[in-house]
C-alpha atoms as a PDB file:
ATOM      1  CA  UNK A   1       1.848  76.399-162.609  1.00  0.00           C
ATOM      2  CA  UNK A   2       2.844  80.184-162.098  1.00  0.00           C
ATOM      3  CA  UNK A   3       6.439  81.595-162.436  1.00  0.00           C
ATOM      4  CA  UNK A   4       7.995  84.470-161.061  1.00  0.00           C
ATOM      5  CA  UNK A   5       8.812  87.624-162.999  1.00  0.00           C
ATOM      6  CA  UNK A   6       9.521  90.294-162.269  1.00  0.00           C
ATOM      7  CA  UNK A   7       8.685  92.544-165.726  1.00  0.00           C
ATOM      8  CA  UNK A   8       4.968  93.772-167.559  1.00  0.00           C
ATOM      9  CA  UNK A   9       2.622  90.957-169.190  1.00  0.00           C
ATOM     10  CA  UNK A  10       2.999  90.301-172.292  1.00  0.00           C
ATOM     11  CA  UNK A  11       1.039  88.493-174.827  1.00  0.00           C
ATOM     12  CA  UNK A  12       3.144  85.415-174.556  1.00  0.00           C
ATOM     13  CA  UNK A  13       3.024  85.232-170.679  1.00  0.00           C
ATOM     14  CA  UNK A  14      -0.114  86.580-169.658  1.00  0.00           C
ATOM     15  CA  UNK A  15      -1.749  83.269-168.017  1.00  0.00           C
ATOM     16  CA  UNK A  16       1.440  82.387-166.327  1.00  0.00           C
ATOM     17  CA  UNK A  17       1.464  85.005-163.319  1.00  0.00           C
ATOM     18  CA  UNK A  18       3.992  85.630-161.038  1.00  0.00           C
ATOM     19  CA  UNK A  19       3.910  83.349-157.487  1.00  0.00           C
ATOM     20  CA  UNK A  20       2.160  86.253-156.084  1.00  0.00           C
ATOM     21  CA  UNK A  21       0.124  87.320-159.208  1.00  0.00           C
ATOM     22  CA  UNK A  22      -0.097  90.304-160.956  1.00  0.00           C
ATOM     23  CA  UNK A  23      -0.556  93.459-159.923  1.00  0.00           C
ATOM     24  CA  UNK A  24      -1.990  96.750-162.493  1.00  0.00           C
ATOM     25  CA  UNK A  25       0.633  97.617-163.401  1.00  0.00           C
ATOM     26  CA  UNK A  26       2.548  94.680-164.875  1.00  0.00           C
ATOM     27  CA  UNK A  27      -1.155  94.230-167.064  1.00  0.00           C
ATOM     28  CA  UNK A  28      -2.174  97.690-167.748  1.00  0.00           C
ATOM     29  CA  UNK A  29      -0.795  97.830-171.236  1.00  0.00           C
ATOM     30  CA  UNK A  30      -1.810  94.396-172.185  1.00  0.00           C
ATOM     31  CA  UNK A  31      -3.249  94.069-175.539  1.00  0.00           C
ATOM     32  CA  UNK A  32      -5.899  90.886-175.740  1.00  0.00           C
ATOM     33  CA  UNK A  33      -8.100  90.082-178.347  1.00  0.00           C
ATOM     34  CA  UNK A  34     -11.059  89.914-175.178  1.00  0.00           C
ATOM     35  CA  UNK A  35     -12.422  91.846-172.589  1.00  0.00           C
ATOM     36  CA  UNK A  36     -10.312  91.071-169.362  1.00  0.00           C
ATOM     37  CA  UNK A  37     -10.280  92.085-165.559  1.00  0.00           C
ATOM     38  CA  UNK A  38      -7.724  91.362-162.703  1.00  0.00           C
ATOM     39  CA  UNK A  39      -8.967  88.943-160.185  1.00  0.00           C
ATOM     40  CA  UNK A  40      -6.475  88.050-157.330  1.00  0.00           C
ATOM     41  CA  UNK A  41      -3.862  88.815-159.469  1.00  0.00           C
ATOM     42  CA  UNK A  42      -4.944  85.972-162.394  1.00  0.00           C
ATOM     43  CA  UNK A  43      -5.898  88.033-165.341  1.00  0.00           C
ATOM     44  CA  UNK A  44      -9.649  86.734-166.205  1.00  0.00           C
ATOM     45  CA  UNK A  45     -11.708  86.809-169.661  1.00  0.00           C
ATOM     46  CA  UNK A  46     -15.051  88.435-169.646  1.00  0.00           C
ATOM     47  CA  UNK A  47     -17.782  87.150-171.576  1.00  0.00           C
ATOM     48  CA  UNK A  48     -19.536  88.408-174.303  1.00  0.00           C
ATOM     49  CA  UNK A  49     -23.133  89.941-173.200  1.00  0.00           C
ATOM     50  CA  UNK A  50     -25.858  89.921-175.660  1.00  0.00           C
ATOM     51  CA  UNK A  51     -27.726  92.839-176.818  1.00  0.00           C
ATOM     52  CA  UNK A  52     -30.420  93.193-174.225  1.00  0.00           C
ATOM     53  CA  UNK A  53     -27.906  93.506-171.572  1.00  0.00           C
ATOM     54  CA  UNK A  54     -25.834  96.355-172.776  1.00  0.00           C
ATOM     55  CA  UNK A  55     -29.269  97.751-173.776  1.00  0.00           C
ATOM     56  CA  UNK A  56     -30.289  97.633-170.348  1.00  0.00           C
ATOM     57  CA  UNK A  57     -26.828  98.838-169.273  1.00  0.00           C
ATOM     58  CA  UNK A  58     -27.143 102.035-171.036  1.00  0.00           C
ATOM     59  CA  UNK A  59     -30.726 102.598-169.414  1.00  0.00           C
ATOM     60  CA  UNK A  60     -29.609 102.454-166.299  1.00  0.00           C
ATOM     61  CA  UNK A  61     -26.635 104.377-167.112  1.00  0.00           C
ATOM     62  CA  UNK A  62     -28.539 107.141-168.945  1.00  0.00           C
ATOM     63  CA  UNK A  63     -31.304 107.335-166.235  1.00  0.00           C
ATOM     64  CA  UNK A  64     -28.619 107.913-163.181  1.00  0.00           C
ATOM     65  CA  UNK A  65     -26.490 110.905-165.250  1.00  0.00           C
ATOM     66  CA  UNK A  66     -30.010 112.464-165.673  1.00  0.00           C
ATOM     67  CA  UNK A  67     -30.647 112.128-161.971  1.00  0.00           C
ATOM     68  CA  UNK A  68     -27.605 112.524-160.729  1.00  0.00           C
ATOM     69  CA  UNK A  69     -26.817 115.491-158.353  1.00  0.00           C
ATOM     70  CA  UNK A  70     -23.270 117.012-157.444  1.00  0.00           C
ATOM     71  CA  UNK A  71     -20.143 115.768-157.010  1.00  0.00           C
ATOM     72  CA  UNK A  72     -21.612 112.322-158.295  1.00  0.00           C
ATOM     73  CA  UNK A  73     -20.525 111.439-161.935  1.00  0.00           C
ATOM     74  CA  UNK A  74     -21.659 107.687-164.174  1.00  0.00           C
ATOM     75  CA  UNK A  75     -19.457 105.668-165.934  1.00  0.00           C
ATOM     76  CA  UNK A  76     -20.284 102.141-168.142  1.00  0.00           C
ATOM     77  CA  UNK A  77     -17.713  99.076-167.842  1.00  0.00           C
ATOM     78  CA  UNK A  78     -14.908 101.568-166.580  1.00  0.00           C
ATOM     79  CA  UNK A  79     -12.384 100.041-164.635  1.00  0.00           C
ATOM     80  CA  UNK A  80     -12.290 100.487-160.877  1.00  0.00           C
ATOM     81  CA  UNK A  81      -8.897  99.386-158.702  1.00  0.00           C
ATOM     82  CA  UNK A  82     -10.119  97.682-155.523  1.00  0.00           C
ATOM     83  CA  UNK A  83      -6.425  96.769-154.781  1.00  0.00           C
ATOM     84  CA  UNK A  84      -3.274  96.543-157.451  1.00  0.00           C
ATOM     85  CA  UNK A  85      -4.275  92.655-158.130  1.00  0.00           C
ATOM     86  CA  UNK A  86      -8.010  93.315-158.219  1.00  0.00           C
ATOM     87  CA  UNK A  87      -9.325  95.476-161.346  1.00  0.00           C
ATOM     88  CA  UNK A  88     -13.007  95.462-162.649  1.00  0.00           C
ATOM     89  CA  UNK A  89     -15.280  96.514-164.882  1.00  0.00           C
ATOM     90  CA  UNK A  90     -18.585  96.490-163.097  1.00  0.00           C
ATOM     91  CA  UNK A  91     -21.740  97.587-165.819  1.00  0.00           C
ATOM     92  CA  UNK A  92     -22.134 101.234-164.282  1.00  0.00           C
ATOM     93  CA  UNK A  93     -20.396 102.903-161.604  1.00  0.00           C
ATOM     94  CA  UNK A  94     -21.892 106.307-160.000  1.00  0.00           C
ATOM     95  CA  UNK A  95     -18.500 107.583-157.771  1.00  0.00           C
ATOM     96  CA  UNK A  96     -17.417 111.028-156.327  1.00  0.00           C
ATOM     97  CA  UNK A  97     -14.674 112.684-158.704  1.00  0.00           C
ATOM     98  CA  UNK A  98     -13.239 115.013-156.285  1.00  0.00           C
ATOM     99  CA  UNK A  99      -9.416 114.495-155.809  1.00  0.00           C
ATOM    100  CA  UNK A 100      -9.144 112.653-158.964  1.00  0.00           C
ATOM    101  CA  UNK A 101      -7.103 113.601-161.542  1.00  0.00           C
ATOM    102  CA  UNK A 102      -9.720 113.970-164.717  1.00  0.00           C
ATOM    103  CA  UNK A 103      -6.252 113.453-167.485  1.00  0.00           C
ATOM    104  CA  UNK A 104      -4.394 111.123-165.147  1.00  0.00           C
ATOM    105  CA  UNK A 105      -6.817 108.652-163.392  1.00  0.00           C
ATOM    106  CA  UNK A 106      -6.500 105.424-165.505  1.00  0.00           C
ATOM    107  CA  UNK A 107      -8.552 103.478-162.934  1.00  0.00           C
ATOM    108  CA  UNK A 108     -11.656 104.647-160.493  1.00  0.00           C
ATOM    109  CA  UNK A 109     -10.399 103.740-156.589  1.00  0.00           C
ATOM    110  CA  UNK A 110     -13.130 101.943-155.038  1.00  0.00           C
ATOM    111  CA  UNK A 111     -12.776 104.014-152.447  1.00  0.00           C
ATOM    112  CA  UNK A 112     -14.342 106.871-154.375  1.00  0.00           C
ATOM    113  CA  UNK A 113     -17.572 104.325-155.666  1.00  0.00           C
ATOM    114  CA  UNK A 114     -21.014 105.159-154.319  1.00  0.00           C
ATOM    115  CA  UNK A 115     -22.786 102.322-156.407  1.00  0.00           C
ATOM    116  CA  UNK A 116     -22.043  99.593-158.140  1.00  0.00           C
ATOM    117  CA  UNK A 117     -24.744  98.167-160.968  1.00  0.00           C
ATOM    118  CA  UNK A 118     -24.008  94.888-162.140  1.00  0.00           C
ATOM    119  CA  UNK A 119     -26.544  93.154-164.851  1.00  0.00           C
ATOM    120  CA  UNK A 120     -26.643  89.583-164.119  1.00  0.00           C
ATOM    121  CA  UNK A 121     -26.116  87.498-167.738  1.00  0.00           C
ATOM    122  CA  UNK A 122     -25.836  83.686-167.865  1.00  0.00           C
ATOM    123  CA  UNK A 123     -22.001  83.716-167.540  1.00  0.00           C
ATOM    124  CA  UNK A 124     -21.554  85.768-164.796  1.00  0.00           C
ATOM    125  CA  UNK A 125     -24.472  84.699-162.764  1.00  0.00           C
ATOM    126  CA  UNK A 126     -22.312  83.889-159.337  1.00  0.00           C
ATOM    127  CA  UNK A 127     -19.623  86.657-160.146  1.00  0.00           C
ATOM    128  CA  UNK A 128     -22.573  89.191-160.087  1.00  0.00           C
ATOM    129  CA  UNK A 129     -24.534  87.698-157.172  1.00  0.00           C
ATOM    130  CA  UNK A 130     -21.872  86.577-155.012  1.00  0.00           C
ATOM    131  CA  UNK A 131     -17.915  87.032-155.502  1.00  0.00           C
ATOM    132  CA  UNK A 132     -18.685  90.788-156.629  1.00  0.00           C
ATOM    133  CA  UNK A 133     -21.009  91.879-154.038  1.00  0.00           C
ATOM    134  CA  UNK A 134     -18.738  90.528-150.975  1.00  0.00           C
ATOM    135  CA  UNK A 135     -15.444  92.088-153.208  1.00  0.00           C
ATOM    136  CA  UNK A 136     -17.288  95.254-153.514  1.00  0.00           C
ATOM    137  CA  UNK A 137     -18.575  95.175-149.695  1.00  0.00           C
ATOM    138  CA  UNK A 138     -15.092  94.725-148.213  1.00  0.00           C
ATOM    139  CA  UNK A 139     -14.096  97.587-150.079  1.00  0.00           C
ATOM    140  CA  UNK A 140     -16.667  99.775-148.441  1.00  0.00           C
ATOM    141  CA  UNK A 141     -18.978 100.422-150.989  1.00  0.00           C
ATOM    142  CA  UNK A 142     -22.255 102.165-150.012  1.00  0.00           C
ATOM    143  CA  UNK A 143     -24.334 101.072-152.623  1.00  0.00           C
ATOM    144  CA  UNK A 144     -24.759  97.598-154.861  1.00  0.00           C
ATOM    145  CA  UNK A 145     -27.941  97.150-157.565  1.00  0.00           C
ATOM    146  CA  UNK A 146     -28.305  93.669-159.067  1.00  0.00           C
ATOM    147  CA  UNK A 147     -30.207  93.651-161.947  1.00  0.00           C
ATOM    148  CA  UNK A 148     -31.556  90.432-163.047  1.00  0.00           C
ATOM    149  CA  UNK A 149     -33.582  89.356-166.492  1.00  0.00           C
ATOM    150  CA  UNK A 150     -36.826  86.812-165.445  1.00  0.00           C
ATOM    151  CA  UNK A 151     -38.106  84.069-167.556  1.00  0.00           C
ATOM    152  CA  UNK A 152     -41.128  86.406-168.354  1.00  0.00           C
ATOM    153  CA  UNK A 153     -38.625  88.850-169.804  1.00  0.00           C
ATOM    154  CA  UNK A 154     -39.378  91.400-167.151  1.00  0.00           C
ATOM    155  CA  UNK A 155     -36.520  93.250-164.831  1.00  0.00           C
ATOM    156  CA  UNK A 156     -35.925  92.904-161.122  1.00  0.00           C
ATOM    157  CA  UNK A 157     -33.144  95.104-159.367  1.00  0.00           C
ATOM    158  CA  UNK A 158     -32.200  93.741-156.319  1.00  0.00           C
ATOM    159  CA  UNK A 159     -30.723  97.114-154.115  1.00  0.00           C
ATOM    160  CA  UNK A 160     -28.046  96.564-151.183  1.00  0.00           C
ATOM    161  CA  UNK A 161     -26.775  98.854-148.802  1.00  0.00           C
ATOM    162  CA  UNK A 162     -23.941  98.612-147.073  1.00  0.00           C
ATOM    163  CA  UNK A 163     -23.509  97.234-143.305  1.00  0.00           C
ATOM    164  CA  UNK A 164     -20.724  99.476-141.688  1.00  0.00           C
ATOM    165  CA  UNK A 165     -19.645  97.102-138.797  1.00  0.00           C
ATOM    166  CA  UNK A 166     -20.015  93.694-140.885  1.00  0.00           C
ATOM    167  CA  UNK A 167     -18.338  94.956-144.319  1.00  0.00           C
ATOM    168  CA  UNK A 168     -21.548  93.272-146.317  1.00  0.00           C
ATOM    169  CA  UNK A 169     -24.644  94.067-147.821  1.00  0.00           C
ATOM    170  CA  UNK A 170     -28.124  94.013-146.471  1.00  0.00           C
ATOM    171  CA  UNK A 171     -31.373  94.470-148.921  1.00  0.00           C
ATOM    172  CA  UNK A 172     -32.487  97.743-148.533  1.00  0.00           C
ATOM    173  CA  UNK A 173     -35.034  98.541-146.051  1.00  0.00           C
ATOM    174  CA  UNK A 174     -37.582 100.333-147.575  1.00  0.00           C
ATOM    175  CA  UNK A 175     -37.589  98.724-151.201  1.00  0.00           C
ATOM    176  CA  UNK A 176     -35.696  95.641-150.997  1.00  0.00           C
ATOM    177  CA  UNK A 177     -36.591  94.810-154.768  1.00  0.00           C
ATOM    178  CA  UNK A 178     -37.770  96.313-157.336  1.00  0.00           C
ATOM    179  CA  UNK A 179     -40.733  94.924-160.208  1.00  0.00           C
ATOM    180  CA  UNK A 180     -41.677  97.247-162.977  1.00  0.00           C
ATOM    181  CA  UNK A 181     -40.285 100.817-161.226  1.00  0.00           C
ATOM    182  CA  UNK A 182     -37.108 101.686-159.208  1.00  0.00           C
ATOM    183  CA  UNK A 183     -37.483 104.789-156.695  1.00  0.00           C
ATOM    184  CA  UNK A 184     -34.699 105.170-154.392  1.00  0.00           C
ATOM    185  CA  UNK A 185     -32.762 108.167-152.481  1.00  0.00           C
ATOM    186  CA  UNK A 186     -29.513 106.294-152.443  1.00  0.00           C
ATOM    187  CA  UNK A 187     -26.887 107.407-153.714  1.00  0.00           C
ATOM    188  CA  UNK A 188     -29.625 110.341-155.271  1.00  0.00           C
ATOM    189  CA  UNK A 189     -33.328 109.871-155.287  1.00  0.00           C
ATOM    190  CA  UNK A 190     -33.484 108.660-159.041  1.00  0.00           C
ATOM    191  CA  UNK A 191     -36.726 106.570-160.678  1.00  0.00           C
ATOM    192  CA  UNK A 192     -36.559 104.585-163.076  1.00  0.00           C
ATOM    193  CA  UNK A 193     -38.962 102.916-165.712  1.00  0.00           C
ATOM    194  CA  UNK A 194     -37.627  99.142-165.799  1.00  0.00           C
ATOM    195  CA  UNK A 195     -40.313  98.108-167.637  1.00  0.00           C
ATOM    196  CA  UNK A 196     -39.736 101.099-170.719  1.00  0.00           C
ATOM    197  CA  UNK A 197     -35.611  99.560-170.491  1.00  0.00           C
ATOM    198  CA  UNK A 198     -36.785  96.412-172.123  1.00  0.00           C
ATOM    199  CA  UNK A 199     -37.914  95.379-175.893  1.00  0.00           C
ATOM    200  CA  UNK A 200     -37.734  97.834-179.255  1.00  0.00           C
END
C-alpha cells in the first residue's frame, strides 16, 4: 500500500512511496545500509556481485578509458537519470561530458550515454537482459554490451545498437557476439582481451 507525501524519504518511509512514486529528488539524500536504484519511482535494492564480476567490471572499464577518444569519458556504477523516477547504476557508462556541469552534475542524463555495459550476475539476470536494455533503448541510447559469464568460465559480450525508428536494440551487424576478443568501432574502435579479464 503506498501513501502520499509530499516531503524527502527518509529511513522510516522509504518503501512506502507516494501514489505516484518517488521522484530523485525526494531519495537523493537517502542513507541505506544497501546499494539502491529508482525504478518507476519504487526505490529497489541491488544485489551484492561477487568478485569476478566487479573484476570484470573494472576490465572493461579500464580497457574503454584507454581507448577512448574525445569528448567520450567512463564511469563504473555511476548513476544515470533516465527520468526523475528512474535512476541507475548500470556497471560502466562511456557518455559525452559536454554541457555538464563537472562540480554540479549529481546524476549522468541518459541523454548524454553512448554505451551502456551491464555484467549479467545471477540476480540480475532479466534486469540486465531484458527490463534494462528496453529502459535504456527508449531512452535513445546508441550503444548496449551484455556481458555474460558461461558455465566454462569463459566471457561472451553480447553488443546492441540502437534502432532509430523502433526505440530498441538490434545485435550488431558485423560482430553480433563476441568469444575470446571484442573489436568494435562503436562508440570508439576499442579491443579488448576477454579472455586476459578472467582468473588471477
Amino acid at each position: 500500500m503506498t501513501t502520499r507525501q509530499q516531503g524527502p524519504a527518509t529511513e522510516d518511509n522509504w518503501m512506502f512511496p507516494p501514489a505516484d512514486g518517488w521522484t530523485f529528488d525526494q531519495v537523493k539524500n537517502l542513507q541505506l545500509p544497501f546499494d539502491w536504484e529508482l525504478v518507476d519511482g519504487w526505490i529497489g535494492v541491488k544485489g551484492q556481485p561477487r568478485f569476478w564480476h566487479n573484476d570484470v567490471r573494472d576490465g572493461i572499464a579500464d580497457a574503454l578509458k584507454a581507448a577512448r577518444s574525445k569528448p567520450y569519458r567512463v564511469l563504473r556504477e555511476q548513476c544515470v537519470m533516465v527520468d526523475e523516477q528512474n535512476v541507475v547504476k548500470p556497471d560502466v557508462i562511456v557518455f559525452d561530458p559536454q554541457n555538464l556541469d563537472y562540480f554540479e552534475v549529481e546524476c549522468i542524463p541518459a541523454s548524454h550515454l553512448a554505451l551502456v555495459v551491464e555484467v549479467v550476475s545471477p540476480g540480475s539476470r532479466r534486469d540486465d537482459r531484458v527490463s534494462k536494455p528496453a529502459q535504456f533503448a527508449a531512452a535513445k541510447v546508441p550503444c548496449y554490451w551484455r556481458v555474460e559469464l558461461d558455465r566454462d568460465h569463459k566471457l561472451t559480450v553480447h553488443e546492441y545498437w540502437l534502432n532509430a525508428d523502433t526505440h530498441s536494440y538490434f545485435p550488431a551487424p558485423l560482430h553480433p557476439v563476441h568469444r575470446g576478443k571484442l573489436v568494435t568501432e562503436v562508440p570508439f574502435p576499442v579491443q579488448i582481451d576477454l579472455d586476459a579479464l578472467v582468473g588471477f
